[in-house]
Protein backbone atom coordinates (compact mmCIF):
# COMPACT_ATOMS: atom_id res chain seq x y z
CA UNK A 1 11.42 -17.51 68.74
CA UNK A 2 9.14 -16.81 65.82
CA UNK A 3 8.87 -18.01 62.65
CA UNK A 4 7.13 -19.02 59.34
CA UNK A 5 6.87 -21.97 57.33
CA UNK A 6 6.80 -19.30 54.03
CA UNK A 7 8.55 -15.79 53.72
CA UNK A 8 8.84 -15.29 50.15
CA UNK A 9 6.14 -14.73 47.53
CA UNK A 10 6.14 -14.86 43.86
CA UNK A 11 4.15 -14.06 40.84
CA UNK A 12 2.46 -18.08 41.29
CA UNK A 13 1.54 -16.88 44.80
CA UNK A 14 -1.02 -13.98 43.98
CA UNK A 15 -4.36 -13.98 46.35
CA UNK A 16 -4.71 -15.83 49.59
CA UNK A 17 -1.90 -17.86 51.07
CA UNK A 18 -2.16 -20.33 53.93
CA UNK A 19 0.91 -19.27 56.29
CA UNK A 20 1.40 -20.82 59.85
CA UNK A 21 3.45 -18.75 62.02
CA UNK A 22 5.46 -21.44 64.80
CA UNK A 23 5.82 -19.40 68.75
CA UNK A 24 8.34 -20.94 70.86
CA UNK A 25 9.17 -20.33 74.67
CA UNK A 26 11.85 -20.33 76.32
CA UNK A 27 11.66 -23.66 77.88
CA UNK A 28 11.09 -25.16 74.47
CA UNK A 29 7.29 -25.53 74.11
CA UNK A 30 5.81 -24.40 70.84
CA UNK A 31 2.76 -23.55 69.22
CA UNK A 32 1.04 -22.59 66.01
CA UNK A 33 -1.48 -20.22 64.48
CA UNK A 34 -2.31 -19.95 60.90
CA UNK A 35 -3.20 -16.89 58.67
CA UNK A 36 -4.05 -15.95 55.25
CA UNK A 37 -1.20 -13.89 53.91
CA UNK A 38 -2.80 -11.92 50.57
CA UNK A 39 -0.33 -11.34 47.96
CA UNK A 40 -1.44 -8.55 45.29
CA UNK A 41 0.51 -7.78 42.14
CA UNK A 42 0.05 -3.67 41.29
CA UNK A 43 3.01 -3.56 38.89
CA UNK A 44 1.35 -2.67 35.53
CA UNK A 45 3.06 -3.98 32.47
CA UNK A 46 5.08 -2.03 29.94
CA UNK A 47 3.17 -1.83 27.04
CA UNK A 48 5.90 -1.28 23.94
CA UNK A 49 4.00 -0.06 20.48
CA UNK A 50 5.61 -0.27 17.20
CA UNK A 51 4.08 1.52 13.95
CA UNK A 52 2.54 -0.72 11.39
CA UNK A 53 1.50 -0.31 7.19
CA UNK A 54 -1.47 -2.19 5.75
CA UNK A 55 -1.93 -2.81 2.25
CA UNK A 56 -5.19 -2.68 0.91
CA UNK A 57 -6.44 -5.33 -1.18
CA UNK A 58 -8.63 -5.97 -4.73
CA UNK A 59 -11.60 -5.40 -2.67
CA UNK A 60 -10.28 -2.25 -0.57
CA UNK A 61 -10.03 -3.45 2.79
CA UNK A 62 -6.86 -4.62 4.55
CA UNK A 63 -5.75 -6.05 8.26
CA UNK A 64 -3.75 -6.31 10.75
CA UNK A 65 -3.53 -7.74 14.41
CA UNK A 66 -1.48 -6.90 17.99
CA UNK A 67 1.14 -8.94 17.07
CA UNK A 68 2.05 -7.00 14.20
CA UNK A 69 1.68 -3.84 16.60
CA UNK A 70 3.61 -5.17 19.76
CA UNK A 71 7.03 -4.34 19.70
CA UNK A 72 8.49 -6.77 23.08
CA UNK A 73 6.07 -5.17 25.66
CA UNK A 74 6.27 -6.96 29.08
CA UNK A 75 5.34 -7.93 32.85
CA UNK A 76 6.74 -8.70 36.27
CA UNK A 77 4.42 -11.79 36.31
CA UNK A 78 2.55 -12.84 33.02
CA UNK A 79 0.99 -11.32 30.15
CA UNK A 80 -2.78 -12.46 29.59
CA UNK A 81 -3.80 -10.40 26.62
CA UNK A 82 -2.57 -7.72 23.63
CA UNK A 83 -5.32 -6.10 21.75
CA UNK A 84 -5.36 -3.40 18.95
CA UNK A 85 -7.92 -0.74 19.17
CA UNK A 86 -8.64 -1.31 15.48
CA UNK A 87 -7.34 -3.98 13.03
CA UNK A 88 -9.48 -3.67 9.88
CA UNK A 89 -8.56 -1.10 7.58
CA UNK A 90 -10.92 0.10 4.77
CA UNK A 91 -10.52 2.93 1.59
CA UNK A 92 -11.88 5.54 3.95
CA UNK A 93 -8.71 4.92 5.82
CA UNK A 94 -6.32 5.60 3.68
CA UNK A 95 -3.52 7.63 5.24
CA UNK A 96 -2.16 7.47 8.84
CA UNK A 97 -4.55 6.30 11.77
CA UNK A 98 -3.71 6.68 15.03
CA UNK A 99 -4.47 3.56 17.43
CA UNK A 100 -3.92 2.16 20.51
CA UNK A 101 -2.20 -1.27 21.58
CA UNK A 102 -3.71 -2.22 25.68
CA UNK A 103 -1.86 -4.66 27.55
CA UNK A 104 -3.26 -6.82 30.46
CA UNK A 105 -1.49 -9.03 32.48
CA UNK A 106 -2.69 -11.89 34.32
CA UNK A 107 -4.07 -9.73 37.60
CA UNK A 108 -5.80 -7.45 35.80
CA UNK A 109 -3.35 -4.56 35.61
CA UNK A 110 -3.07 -3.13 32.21
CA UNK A 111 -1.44 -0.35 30.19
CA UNK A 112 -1.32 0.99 27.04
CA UNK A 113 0.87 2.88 24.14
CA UNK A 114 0.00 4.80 21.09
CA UNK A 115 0.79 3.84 17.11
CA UNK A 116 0.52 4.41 13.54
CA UNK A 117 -1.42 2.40 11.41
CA UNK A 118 -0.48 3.27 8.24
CA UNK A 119 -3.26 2.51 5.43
CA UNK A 120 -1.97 2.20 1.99
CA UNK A 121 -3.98 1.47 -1.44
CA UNK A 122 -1.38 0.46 -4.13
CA UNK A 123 -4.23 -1.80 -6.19
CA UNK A 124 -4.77 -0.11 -9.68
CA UNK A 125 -8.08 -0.01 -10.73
CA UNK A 126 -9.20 -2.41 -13.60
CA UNK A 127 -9.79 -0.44 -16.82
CA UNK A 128 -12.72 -1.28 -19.46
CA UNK A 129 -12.56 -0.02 -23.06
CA UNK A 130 -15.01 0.28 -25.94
CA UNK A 131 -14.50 1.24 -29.30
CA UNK A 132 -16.60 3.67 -30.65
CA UNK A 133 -17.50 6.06 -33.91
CA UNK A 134 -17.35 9.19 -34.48
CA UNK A 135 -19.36 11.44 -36.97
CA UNK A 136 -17.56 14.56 -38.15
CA UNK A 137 -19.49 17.37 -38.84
CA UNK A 138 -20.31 19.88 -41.92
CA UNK A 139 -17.18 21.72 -40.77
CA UNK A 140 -14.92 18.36 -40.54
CA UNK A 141 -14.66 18.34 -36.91
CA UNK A 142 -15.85 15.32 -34.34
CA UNK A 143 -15.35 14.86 -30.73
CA UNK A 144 -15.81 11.94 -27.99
CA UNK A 145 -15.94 12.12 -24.80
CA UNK A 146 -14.00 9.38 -22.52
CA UNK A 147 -17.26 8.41 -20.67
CA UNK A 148 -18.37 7.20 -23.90
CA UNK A 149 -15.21 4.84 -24.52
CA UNK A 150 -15.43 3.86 -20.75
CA UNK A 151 -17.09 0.32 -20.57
CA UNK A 152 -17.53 -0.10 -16.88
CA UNK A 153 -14.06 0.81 -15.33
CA UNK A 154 -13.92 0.18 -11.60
CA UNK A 155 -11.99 0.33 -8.54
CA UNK A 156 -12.81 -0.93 -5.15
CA UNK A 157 -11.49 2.76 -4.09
CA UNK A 158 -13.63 4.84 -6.06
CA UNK A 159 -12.57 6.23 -9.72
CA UNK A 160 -11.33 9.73 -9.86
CA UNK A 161 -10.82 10.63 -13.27
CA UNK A 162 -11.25 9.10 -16.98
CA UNK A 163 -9.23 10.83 -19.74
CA UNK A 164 -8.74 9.84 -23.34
CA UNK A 165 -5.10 9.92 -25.23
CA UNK A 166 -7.08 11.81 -28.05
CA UNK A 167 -10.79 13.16 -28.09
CA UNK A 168 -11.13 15.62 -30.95
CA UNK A 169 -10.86 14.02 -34.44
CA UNK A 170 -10.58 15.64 -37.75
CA UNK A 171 -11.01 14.68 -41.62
CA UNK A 172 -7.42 13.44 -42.11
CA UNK A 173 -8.21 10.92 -39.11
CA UNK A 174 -11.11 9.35 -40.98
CA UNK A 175 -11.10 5.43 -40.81
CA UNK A 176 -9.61 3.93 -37.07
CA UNK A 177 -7.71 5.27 -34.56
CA UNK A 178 -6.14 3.51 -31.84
CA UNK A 179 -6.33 5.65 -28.50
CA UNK A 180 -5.67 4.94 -25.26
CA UNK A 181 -8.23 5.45 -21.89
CA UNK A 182 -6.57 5.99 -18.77
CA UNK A 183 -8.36 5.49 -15.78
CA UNK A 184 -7.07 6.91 -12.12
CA UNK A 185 -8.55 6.15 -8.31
CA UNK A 186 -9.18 8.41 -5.60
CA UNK A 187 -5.32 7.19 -4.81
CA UNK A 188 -3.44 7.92 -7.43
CA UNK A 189 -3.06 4.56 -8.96
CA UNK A 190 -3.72 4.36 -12.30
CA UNK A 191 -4.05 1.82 -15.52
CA UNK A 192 -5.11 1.89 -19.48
CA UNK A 193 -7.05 0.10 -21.64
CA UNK A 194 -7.19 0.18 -25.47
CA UNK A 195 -9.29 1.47 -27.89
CA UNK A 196 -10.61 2.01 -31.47
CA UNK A 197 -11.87 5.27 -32.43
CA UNK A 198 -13.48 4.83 -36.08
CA UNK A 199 -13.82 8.32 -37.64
CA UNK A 200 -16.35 8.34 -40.25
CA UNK A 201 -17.47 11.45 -42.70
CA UNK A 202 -21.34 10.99 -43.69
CA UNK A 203 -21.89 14.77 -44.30
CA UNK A 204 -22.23 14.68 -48.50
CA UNK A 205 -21.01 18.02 -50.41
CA UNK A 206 -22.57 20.98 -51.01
CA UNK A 207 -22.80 20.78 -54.80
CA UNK A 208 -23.58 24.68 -55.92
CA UNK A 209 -24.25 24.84 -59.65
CA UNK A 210 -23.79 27.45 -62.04
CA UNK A 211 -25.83 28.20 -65.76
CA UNK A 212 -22.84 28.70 -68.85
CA UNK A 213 -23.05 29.13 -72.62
CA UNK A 214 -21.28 26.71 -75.14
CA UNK A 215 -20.57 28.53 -78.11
């Protein structure tokens, strides 16, 4: 007869195993030998992506990790690491970003899956008025321009536009005006700020004079 003091193999079991093989006559006399029986694992692991949304913050940048992006992914023996391709997110990023989740299991064998990393900026940018004057003209007309009510807006996104609830002025809006300034980022998010438009007529008359007789 032959035989073996181990026939089965498991996961705990991968590389060199000391195995002695027993030889027996017929007469009843044994003997042994031992050999190195190499166990290998080849089976790469499932690697199981799920989609994931990051939310910028104040300061436009936003993360996220393989955890978030794993979705149950798996191995015939044991998992050693996850990693993301890419887990911070910045304002450049804003919009859909395709990445890639690699799993390796404890012999080396990995795989990998593709995702959506979903960048979103919902932060509105922080508005900054100033009042300001206006001088109307000799034809009773004055105009501002929002710049000049904007005291330093800002948006860790990048502004992209100023407007002004009202920006031409006329002589029956002499004295103060409230107005609003409305200030948008590059994403759409948007927030106001007050502001006191004083209208002010300095232009004096044109006094035209003409001679008469008093009888």
């Amino acid at each position: 007869s032959l035989s073996l003091n181990i026939t089965t193999f498991n996961c705990a079991n991968v590389n060199g195993n000391l195995v002695l093989l027993t030889v027996t006559d017929v007469n009843g006399n044994a003997s042994t030998c031992a050999a190195t029986v190499s166990v290998e694992d080849t089976i790469f692991p499932i690697a199981l992506c799920q989609n994931v949304t990051v939310y910028l913050n104040n300061i436009g940048s936003g993360v996220t990790n393989a955890a978030a992006a794993n979705n149950g992914s798996s191995d015939n023996c044991l998992i050693a690491s996850i990693t993301l391709s890419q887990s911070a997110f910045y304002c450049a990023e804003v919009g859909s970003n395709l990445e890639v989740l690699t799993v390796t299991d404890a012999n080396g064998n990995s795989t990998s899956c593709n995702l959506t990393v979903t960048v979103i900026d919902t932060v509105a940018p922080t508005a900054i008025c100033q009042n300001v004057t206006v001088q109307l003209d000799g034809n009773g007309n004055g105009s501002i321009l929002p710049s000049a009510v904007n005291n330093g807006s800002n948006d860790a996104c990048g502004i992209q536009s100023v407007t002004l609830s009202q920006s031409s002025f006329v002589c029956a809006e002499v004295g103060t005006n409230s107005e609003v300034l409305t200030v948008t980022d590059a994403n759409g998010n948007s927030t106001t700020c007050a502001t006191i438009i004083t209208v002010e007529d300095t232009v004096a008359p044109i006094a035209l004079c003409t001679n008469v007789v008093v009888q």
